[in-house]
PDB file of N, CA and C in Angstrom:
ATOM      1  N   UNK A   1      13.666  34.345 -45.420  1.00  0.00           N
ATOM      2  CA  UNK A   1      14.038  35.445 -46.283  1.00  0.00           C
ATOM      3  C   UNK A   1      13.155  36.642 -45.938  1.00  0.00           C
ATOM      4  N   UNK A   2      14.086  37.833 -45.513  1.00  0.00           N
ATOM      5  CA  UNK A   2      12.890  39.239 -45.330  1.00  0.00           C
ATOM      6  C   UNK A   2      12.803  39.884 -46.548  1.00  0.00           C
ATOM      7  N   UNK A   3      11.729  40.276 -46.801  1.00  0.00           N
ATOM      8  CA  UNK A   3      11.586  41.151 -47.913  1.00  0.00           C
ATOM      9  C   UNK A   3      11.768  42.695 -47.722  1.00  0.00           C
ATOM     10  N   UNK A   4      12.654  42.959 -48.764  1.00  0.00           N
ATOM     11  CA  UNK A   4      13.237  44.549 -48.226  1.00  0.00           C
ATOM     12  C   UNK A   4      12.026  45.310 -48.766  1.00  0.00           C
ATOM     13  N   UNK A   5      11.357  44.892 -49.938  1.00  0.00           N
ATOM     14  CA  UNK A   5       9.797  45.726 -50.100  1.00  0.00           C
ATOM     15  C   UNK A   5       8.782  45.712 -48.992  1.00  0.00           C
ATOM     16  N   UNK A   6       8.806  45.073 -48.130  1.00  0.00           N
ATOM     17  CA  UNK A   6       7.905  45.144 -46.895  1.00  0.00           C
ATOM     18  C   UNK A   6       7.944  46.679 -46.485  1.00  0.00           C
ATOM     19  N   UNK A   7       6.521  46.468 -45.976  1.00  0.00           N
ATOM     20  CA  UNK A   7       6.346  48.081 -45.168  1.00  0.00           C
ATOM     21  C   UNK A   7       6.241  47.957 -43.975  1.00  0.00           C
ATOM     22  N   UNK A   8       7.173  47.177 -43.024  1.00  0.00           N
ATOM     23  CA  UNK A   8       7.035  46.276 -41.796  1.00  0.00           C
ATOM     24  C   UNK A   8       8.270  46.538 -41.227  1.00  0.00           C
ATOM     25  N   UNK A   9       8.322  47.487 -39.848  1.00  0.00           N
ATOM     26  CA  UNK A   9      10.087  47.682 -39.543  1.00  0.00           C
ATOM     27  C   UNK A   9       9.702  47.018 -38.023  1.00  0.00           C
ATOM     28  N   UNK A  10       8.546  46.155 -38.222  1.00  0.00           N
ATOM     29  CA  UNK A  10       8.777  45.158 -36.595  1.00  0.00           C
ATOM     30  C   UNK A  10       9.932  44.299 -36.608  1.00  0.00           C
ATOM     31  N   UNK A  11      10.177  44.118 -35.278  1.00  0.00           N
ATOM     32  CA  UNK A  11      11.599  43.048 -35.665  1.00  0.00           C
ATOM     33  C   UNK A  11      11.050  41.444 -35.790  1.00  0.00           C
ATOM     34  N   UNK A  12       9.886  41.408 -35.305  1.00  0.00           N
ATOM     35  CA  UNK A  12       9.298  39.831 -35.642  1.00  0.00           C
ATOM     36  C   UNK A  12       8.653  39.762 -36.789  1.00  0.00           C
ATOM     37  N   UNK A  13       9.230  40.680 -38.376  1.00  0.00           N
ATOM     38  CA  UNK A  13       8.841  40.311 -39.046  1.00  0.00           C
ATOM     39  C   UNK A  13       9.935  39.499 -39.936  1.00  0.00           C
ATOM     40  N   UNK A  14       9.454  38.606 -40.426  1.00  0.00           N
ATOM     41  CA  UNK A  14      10.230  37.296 -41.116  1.00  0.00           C
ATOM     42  C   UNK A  14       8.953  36.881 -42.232  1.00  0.00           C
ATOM     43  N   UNK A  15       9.351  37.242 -43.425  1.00  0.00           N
ATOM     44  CA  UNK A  15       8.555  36.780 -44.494  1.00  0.00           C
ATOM     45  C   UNK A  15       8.915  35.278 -44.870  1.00  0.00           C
ATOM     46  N   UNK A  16       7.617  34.392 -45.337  1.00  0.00           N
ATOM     47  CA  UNK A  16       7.859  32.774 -45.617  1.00  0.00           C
ATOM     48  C   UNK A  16       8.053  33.067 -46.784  1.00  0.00           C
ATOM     49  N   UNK A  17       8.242  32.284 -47.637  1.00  0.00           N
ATOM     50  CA  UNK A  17       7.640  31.700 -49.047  1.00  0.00           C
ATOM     51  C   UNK A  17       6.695  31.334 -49.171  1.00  0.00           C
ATOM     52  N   UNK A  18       5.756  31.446 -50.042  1.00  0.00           N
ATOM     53  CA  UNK A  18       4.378  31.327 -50.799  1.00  0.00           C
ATOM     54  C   UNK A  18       4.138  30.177 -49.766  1.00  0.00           C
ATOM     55  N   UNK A  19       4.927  28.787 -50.258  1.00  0.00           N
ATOM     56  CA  UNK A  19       4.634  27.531 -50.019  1.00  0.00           C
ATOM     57  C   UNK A  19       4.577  26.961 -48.554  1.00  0.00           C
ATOM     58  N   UNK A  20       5.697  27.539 -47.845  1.00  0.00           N
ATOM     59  CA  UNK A  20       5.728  27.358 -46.707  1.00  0.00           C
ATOM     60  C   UNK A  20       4.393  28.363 -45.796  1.00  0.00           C
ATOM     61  N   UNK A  21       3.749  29.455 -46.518  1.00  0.00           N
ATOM     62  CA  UNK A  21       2.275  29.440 -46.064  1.00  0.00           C
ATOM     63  C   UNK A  21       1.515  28.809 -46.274  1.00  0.00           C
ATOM     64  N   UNK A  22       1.356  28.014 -46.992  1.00  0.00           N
ATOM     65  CA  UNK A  22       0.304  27.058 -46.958  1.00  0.00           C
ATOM     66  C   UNK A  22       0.084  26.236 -46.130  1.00  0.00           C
ATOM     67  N   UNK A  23       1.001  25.934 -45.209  1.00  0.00           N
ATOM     68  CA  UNK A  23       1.176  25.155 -43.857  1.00  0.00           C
ATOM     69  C   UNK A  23       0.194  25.793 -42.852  1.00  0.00           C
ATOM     70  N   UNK A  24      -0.390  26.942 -43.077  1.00  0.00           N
ATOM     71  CA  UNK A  24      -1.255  27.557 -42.018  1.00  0.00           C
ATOM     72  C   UNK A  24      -2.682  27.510 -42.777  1.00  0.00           C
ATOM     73  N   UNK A  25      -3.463  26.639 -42.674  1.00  0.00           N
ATOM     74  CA  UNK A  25      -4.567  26.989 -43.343  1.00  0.00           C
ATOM     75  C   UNK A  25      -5.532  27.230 -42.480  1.00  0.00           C
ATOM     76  N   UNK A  26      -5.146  27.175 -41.299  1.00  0.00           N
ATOM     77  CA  UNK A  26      -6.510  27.565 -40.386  1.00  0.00           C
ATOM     78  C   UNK A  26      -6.502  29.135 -39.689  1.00  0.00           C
ATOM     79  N   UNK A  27      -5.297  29.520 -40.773  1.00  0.00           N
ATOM     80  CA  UNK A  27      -5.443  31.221 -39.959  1.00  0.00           C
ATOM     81  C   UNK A  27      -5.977  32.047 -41.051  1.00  0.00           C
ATOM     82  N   UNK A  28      -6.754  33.113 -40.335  1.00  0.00           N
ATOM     83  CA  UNK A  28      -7.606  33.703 -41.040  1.00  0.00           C
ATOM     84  C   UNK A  28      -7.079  35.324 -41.193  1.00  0.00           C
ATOM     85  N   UNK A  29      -6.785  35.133 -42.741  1.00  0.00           N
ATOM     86  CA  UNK A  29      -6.092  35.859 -43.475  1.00  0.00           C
ATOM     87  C   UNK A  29      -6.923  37.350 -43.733  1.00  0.00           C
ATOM     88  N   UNK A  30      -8.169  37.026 -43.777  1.00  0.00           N
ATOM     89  CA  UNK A  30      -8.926  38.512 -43.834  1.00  0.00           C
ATOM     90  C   UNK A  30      -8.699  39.246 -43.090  1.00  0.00           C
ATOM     91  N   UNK A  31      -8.105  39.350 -41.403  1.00  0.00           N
ATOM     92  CA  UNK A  31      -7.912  40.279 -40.517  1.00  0.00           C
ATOM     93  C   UNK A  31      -6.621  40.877 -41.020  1.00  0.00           C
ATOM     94  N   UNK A  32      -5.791  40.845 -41.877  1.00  0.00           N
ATOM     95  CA  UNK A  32      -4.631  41.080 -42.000  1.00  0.00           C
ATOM     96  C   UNK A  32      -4.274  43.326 -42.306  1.00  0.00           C
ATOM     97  N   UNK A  33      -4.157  43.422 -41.558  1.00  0.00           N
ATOM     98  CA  UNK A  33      -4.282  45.209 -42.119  1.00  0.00           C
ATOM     99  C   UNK A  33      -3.227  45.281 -43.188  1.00  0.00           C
ATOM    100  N   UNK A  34      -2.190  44.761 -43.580  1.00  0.00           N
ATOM    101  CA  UNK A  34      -1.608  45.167 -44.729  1.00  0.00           C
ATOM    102  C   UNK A  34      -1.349  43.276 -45.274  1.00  0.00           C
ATOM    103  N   UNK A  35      -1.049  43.437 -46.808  1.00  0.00           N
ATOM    104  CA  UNK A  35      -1.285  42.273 -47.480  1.00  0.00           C
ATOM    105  C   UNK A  35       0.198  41.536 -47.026  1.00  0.00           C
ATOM    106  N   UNK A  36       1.270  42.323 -47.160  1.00  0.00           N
ATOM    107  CA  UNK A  36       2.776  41.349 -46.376  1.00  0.00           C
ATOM    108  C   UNK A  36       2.324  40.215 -44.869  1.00  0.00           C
ATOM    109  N   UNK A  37       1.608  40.978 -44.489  1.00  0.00           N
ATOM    110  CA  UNK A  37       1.406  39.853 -42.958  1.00  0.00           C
ATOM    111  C   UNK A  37       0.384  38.888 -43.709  1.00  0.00           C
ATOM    112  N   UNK A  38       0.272  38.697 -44.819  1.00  0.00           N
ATOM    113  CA  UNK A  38       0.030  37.122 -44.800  1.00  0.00           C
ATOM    114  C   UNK A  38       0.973  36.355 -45.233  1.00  0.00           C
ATOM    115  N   UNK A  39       2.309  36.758 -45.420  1.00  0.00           N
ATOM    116  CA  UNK A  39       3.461  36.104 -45.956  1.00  0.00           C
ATOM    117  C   UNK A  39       4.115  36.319 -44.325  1.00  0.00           C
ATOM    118  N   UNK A  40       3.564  36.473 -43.249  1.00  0.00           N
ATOM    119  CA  UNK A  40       4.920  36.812 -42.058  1.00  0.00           C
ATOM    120  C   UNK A  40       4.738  35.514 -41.161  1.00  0.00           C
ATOM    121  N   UNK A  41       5.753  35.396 -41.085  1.00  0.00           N
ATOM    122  CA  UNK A  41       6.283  34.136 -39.893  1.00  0.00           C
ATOM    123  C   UNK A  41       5.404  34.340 -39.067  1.00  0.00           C
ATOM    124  N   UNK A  42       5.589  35.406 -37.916  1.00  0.00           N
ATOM    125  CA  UNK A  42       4.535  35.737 -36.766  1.00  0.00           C
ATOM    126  C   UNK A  42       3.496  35.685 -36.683  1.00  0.00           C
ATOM    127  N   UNK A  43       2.522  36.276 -37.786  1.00  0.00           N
ATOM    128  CA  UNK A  43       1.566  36.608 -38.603  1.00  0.00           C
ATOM    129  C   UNK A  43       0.772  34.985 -38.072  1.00  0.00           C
ATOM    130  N   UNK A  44       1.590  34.369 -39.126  1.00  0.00           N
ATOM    131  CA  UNK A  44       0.563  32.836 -38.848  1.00  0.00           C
ATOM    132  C   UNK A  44       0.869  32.465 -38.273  1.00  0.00           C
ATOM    133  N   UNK A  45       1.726  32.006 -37.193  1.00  0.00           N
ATOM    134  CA  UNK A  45       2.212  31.432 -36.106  1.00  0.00           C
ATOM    135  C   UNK A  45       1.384  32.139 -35.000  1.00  0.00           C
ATOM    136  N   UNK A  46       1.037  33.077 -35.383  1.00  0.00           N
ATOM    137  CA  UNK A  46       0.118  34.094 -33.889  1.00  0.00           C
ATOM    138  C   UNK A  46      -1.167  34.441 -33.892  1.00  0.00           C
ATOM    139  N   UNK A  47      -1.466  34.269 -35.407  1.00  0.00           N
ATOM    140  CA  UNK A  47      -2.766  34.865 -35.776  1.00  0.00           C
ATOM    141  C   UNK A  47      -3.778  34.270 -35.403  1.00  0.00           C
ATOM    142  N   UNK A  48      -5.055  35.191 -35.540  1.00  0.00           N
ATOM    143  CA  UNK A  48      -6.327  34.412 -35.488  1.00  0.00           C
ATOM    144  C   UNK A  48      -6.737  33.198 -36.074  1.00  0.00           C
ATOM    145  N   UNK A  49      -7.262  32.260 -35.846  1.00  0.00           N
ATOM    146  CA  UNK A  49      -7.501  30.741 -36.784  1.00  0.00           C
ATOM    147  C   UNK A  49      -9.319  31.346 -36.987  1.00  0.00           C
ATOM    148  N   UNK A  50      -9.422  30.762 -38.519  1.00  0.00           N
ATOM    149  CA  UNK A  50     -11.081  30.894 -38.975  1.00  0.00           C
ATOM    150  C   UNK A  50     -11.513  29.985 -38.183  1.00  0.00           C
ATOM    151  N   UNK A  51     -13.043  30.348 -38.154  1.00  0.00           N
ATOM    152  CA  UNK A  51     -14.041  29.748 -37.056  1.00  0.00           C
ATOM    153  C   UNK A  51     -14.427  28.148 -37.326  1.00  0.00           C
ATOM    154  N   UNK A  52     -14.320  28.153 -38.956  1.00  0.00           N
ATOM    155  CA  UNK A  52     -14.588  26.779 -39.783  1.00  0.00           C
ATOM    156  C   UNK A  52     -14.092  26.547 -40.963  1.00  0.00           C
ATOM    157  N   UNK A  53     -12.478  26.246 -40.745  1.00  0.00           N
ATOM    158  CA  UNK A  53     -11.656  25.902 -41.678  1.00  0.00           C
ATOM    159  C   UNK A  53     -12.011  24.892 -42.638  1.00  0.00           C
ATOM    160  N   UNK A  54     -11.145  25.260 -43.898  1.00  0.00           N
ATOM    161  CA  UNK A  54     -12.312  24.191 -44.883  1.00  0.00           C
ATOM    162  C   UNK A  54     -11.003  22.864 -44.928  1.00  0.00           C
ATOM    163  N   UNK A  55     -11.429  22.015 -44.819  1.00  0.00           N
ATOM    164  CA  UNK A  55     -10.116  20.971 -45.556  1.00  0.00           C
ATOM    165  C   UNK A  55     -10.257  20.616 -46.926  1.00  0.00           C
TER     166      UNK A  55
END
């Protein structure tokens, strides 16, 4: 589902659901320049992983 409130006119953007981010817990969400790319498909599929993920 894309979110039409996004401020994102990349074409690899594809917003998850909440839940289906949680599947990425080793990417590190602080680099994110706007708060939508932590909901983006690409985003965590591409992003940086933290140095020492917690389980």
């Amino acid at each position: 589902m894309d979110c039409r409130f996004a401020d994102c006119n990349r074409p690899t953007h594809h917003q998850v659901d909440a839940y289906d981010a949680l599947s990425y817990p080793t990417i590190d969400r602080s680099v994110c320049n706007k708060a939508t790319c932590t909901l983006c498909e690409f985003f965590l599929t591409h992003g940086p992983e933290v140095a020492n993920p917690v389980h």
